[in-house]
N, C-alpha and C. Protein backbone atom coordinates (compact mmCIF):
# COMPACT_ATOMS: atom_id res chain seq x y z
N UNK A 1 9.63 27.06 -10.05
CA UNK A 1 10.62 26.27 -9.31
C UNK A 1 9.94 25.26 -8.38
N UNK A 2 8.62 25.44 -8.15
CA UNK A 2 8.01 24.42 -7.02
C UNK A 2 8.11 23.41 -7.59
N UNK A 3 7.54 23.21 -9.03
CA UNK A 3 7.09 22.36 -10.04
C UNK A 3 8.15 21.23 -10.24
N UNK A 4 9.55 22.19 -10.18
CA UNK A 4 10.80 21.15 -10.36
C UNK A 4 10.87 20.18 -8.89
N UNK A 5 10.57 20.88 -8.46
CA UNK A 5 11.00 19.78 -6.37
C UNK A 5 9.65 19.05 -6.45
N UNK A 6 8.58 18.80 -7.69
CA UNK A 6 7.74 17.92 -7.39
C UNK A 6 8.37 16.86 -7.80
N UNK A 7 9.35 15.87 -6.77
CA UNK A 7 9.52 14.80 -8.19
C UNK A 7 9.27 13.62 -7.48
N UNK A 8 8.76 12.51 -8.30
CA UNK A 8 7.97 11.40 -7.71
C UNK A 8 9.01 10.51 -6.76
N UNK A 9 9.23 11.08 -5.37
CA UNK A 9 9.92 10.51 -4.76
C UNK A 9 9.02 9.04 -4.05
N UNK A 10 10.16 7.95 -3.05
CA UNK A 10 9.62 7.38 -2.38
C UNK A 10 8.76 7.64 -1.87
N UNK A 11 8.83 9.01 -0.63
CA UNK A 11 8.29 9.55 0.33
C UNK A 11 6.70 10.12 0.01
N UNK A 12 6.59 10.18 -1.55
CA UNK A 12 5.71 11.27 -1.98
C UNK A 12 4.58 10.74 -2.17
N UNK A 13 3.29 11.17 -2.19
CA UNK A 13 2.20 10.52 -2.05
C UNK A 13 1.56 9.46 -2.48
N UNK A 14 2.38 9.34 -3.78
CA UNK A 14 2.13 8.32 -5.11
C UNK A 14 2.79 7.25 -4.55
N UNK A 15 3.36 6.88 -3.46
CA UNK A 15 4.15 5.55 -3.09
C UNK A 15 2.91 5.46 -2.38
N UNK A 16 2.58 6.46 -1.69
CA UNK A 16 1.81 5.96 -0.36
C UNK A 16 0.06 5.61 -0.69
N UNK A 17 -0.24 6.30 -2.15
CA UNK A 17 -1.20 5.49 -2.81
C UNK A 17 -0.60 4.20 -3.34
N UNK A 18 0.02 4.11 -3.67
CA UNK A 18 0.37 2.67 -4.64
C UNK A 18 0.49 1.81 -3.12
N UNK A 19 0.71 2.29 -2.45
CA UNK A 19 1.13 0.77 -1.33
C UNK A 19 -0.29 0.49 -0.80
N UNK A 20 -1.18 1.72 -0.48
CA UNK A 20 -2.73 1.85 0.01
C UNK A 20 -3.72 0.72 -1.16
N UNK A 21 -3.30 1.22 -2.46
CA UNK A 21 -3.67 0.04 -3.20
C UNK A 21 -3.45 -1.27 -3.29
N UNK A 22 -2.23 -1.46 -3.20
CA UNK A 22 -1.51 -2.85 -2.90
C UNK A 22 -2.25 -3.52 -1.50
N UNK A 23 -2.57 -2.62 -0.63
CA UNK A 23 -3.07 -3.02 0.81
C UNK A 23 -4.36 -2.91 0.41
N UNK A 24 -4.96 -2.82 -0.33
CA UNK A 24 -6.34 -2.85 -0.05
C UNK A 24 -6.91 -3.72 -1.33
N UNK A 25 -5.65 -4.56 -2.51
CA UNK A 25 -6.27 -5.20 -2.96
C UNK A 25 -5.90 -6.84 -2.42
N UNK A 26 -5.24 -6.64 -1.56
CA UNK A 26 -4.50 -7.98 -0.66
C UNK A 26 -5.71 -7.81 0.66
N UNK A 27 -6.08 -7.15 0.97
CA UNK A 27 -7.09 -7.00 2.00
C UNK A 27 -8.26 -8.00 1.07
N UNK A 28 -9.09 -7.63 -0.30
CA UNK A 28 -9.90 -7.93 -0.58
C UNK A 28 -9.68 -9.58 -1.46
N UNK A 29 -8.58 -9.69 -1.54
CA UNK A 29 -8.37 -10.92 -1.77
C UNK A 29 -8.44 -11.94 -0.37
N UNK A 30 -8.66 -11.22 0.59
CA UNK A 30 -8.40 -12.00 1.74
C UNK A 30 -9.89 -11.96 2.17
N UNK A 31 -10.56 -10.91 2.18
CA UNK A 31 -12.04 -10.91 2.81
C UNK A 31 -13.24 -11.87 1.87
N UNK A 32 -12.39 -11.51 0.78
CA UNK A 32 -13.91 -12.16 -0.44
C UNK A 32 -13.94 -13.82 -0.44
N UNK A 33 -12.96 -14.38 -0.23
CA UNK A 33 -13.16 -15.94 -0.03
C UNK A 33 -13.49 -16.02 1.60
N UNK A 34 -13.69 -15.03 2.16
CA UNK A 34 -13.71 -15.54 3.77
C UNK A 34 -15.52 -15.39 3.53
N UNK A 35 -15.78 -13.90 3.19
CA UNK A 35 -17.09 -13.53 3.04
C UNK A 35 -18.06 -14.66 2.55
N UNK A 36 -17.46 -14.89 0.92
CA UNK A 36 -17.83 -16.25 0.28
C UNK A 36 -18.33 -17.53 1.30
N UNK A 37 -16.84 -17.65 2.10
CA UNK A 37 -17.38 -18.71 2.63
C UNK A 37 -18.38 -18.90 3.58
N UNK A 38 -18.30 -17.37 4.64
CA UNK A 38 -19.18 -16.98 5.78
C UNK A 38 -20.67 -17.50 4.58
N UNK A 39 -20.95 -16.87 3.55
CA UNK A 39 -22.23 -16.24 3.21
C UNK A 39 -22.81 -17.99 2.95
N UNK A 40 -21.91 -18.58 2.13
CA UNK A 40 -21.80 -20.49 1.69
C UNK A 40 -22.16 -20.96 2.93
N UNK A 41 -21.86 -20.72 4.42
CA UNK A 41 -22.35 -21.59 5.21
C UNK A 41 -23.49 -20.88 5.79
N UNK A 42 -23.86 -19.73 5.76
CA UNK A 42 -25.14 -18.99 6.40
C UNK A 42 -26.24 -19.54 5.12
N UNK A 43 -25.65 -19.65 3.68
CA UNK A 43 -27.43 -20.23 3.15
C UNK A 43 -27.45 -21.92 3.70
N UNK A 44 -26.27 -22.41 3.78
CA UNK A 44 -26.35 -23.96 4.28
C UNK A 44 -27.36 -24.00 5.56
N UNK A 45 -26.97 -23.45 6.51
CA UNK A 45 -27.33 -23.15 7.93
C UNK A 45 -29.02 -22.78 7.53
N UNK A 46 -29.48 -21.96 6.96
CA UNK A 46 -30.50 -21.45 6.57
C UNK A 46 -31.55 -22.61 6.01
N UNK A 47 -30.55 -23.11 5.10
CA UNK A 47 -31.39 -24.28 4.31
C UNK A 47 -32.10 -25.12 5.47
N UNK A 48 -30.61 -26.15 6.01
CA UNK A 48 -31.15 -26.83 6.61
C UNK A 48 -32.16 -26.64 8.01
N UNK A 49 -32.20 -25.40 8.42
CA UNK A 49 -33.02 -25.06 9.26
C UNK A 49 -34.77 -25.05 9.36
């Protein structure tokens, strides 16, 4: 009977992975062009130094 009350609710962990994923591939869409750009102006900076 536990087995039956497992059922993939909102509340249930599988939302709260799927949203953790959703947040963490919107996180890395946001860091990797920033990183990119940080890293693009640190060899510039470097070069011309």
């Amino acid at each position: 009977m536990a087995h039956r009350s497992h059922r993939h609710r909102p509340e249930g962990p599988c939302h709260f992975s799927l949203m953790s994923l959703s947040a963490a591939r919107r996180l890395m869409l946001a860091v990797v062009p920033l990183a990119a750009l940080w890293l693009a102006v640190a060899w510039v900076l470097g070069g011309a130094g």
